[in-house]
N, C-alpha and C. Protein backbone atom coordinates (compact mmCIF):
# COMPACT_ATOMS: atom_id res chain seq x y z
N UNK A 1 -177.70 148.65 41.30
CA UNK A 1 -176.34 148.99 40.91
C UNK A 1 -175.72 149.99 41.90
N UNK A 2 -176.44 150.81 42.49
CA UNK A 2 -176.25 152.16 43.26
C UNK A 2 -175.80 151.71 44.37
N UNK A 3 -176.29 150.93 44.83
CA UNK A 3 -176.86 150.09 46.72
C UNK A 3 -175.87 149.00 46.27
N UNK A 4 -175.10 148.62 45.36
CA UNK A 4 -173.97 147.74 45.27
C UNK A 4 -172.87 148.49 45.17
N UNK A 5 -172.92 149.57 44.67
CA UNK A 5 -171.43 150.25 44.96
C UNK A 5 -171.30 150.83 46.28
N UNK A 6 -172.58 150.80 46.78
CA UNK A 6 -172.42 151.71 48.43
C UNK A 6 -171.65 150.80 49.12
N UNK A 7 -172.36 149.65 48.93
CA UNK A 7 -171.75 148.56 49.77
C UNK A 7 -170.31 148.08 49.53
N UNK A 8 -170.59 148.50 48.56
CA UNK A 8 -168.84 148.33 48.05
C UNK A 8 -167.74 149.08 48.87
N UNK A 9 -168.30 150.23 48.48
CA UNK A 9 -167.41 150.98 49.04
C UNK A 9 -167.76 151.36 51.02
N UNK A 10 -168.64 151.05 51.49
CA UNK A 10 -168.88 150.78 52.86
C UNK A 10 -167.96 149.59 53.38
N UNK A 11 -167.84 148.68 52.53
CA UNK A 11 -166.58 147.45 52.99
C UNK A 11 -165.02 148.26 52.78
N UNK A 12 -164.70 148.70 51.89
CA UNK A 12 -163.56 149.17 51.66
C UNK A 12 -162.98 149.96 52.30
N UNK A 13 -164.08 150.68 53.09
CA UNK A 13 -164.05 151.97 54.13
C UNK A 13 -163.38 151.25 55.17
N UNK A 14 -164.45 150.19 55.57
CA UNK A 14 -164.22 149.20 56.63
C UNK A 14 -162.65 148.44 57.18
N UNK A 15 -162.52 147.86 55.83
CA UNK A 15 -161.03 147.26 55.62
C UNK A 15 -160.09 148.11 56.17
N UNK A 16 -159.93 149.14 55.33
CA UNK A 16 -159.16 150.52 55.92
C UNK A 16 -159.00 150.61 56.94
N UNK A 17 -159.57 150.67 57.47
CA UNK A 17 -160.12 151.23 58.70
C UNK A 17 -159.26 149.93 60.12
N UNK A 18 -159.74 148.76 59.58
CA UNK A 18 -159.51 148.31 60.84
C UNK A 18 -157.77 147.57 60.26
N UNK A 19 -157.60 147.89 59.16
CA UNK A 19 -156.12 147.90 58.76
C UNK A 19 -155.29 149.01 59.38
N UNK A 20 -155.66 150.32 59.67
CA UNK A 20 -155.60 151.32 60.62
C UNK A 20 -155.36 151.68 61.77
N UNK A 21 -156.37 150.19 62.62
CA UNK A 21 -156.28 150.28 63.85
C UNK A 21 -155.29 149.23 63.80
N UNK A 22 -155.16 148.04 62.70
CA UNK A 22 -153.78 147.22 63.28
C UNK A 22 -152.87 147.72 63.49
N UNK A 23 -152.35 148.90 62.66
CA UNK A 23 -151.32 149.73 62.68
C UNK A 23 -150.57 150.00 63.99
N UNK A 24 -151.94 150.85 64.09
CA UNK A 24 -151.81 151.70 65.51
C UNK A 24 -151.56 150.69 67.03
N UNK A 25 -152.03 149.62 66.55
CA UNK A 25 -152.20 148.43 67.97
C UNK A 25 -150.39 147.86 67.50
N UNK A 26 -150.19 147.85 66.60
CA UNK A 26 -148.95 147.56 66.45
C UNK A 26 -147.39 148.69 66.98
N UNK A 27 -147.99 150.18 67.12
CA UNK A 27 -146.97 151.08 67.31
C UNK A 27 -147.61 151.33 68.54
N UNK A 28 -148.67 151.07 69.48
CA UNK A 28 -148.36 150.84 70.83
C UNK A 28 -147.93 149.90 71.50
N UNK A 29 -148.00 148.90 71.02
CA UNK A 29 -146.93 147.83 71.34
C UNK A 29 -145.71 148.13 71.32
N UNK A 30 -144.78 148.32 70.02
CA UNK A 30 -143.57 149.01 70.16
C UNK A 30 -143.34 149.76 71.24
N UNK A 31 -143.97 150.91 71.43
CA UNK A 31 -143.95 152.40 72.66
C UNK A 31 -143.78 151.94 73.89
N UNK A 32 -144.62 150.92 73.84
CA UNK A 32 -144.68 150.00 75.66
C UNK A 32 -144.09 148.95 75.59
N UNK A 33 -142.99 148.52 74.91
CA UNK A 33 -141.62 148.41 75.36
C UNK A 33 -140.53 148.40 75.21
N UNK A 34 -140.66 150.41 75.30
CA UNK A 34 -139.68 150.91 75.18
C UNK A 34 -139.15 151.84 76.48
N UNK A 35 -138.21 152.03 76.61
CA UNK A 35 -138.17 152.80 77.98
C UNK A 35 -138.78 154.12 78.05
N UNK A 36 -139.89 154.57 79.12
CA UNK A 36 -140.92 155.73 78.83
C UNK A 36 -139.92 156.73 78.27
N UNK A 37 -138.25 157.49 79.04
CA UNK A 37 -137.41 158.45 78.44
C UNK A 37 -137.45 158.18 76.82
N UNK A 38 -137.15 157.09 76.43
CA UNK A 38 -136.57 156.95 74.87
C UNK A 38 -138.15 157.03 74.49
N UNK A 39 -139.48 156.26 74.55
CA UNK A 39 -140.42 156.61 73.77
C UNK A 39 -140.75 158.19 74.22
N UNK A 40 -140.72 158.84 75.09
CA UNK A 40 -141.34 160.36 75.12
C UNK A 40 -140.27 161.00 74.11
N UNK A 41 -139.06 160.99 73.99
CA UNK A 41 -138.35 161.33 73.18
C UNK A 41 -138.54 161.28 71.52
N UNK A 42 -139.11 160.11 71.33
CA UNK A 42 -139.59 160.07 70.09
C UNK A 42 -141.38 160.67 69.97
N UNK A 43 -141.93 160.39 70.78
CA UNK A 43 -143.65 161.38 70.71
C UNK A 43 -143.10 162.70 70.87
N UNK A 44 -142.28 163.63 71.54
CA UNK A 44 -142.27 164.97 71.47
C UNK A 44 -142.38 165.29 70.16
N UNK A 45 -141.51 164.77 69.09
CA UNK A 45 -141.45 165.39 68.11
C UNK A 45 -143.15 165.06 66.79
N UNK A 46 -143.63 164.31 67.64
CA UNK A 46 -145.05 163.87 67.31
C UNK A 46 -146.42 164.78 67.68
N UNK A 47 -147.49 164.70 66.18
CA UNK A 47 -148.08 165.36 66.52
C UNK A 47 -149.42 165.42 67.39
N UNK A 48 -149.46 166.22 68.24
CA UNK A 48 -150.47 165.93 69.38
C UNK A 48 -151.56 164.85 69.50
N UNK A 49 -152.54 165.19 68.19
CA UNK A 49 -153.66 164.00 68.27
C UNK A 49 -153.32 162.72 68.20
N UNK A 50 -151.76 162.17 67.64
CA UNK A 50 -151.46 160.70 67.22
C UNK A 50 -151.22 160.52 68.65
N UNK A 51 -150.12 161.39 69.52
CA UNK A 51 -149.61 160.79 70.84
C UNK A 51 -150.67 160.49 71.45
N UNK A 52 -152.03 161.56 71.46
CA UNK A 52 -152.60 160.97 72.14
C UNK A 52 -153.36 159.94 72.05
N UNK A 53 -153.67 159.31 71.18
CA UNK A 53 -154.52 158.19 70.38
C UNK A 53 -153.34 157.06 70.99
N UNK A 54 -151.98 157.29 70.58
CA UNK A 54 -151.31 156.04 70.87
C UNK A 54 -151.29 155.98 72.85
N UNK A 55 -151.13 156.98 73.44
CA UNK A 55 -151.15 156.89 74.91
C UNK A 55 -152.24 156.52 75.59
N UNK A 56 -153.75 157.09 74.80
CA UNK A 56 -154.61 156.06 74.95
C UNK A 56 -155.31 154.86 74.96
N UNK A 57 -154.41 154.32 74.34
CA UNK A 57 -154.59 152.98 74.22
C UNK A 57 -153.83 151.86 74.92
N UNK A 58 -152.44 152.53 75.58
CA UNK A 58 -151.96 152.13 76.72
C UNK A 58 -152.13 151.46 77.65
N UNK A 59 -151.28 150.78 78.47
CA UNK A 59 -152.00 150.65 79.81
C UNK A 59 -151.44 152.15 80.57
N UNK A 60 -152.58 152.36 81.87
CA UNK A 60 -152.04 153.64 82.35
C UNK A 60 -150.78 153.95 82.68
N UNK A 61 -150.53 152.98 83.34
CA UNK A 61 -148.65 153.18 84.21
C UNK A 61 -148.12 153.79 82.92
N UNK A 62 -147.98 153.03 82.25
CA UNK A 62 -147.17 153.06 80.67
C UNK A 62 -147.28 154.15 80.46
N UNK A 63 -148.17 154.70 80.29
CA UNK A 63 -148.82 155.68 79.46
C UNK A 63 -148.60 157.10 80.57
N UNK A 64 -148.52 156.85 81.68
CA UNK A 64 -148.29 158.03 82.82
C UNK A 64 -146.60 157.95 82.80
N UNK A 65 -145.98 156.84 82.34
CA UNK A 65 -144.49 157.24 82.72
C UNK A 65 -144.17 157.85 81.53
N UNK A 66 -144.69 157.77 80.21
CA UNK A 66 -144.17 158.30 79.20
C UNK A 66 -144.83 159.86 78.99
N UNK A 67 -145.91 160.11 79.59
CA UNK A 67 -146.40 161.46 79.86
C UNK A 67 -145.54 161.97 80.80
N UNK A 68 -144.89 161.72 81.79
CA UNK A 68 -144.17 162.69 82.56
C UNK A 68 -142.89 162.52 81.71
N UNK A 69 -142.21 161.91 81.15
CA UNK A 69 -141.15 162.39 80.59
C UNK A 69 -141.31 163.18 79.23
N UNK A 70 -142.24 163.63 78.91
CA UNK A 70 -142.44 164.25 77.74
C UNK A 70 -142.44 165.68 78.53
N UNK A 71 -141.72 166.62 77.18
CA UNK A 71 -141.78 168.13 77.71
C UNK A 71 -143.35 168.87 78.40
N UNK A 72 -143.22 169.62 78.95
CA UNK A 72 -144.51 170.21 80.22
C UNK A 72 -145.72 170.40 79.22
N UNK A 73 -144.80 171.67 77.94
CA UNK A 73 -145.78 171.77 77.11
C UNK A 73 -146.85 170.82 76.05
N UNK A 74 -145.82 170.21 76.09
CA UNK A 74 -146.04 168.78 75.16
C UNK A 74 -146.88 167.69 75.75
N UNK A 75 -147.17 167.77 77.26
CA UNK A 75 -147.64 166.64 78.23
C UNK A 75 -149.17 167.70 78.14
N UNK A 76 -149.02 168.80 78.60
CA UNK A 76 -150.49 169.33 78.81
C UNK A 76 -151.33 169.59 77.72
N UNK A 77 -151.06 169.27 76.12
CA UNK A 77 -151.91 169.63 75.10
C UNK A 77 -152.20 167.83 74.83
N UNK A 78 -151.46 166.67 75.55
CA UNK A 78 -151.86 165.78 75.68
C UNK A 78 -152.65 165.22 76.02
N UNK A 79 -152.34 165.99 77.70
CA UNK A 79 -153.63 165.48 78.93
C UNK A 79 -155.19 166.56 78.43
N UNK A 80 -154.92 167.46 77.82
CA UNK A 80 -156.06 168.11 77.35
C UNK A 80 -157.07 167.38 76.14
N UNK A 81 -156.23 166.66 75.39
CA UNK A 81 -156.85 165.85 74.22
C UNK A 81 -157.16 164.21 75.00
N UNK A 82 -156.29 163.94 75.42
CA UNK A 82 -157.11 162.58 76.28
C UNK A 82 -158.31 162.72 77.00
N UNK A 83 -158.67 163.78 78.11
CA UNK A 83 -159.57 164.21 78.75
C UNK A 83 -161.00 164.32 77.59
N UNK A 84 -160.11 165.17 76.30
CA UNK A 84 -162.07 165.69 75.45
C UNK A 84 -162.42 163.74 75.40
N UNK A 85 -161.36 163.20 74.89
CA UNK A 85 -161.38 161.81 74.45
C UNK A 85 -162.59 161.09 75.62
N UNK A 86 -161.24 160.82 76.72
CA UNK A 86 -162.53 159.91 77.76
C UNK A 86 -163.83 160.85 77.83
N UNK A 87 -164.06 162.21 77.72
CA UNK A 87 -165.29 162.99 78.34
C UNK A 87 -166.23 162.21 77.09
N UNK A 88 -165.83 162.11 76.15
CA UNK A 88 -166.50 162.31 74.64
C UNK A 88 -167.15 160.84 74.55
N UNK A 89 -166.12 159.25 75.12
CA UNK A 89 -166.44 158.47 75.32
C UNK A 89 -167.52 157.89 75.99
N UNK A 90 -167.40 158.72 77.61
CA UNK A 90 -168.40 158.17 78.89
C UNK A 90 -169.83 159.25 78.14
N UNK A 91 -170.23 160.10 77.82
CA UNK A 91 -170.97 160.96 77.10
C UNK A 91 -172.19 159.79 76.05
N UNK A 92 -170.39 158.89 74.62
CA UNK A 92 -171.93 157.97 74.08
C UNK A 92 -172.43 157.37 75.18
């Protein structure tokens, strides 16, 4: 009964989850194609870990033109959270 609700709820986790990442694969799509000015305009007011999750998933160009139009401050707590990201990645 125990080892059936785990599993239960180990699928449900699951679902979530990659219902989650459709999301997200869906609002980088939007971002990349949008003009980098108008999407940095809308990530400034976004909070750090999402921009960077959505800029990582980018292609780079994309993702480098909408980082330079984002404010200085706003670009370097970016490039700081992408960096732990790839370090954290090549690491597993």
């Amino acid at each position: 009964e125990l080892k059936k609700l785990q599993e239960q709820l180990e699928q449900q986790r699951k679902e979530a989850q990659d219902q989650g990442a459709a999301k997200l694969a869906g609002l980088v799509k939007m971002f990349e194609t949008m003009k980098p000015k108008e999407a940095a305009a809308i990530m400034a007011d976004q909070e750090t870990p999402l921009v960077a999750q959505l800029l990582g998933q980018m292609k780079d160009a994309k993702a480098a033109a909408i980082l330079a139009a984002l404010p200085p401050e706003k670009a370097r707590g970016i490039t700081a959270r992408l960096a732990q990201t790839r370090t954290a990645r090549t690491a597993s």
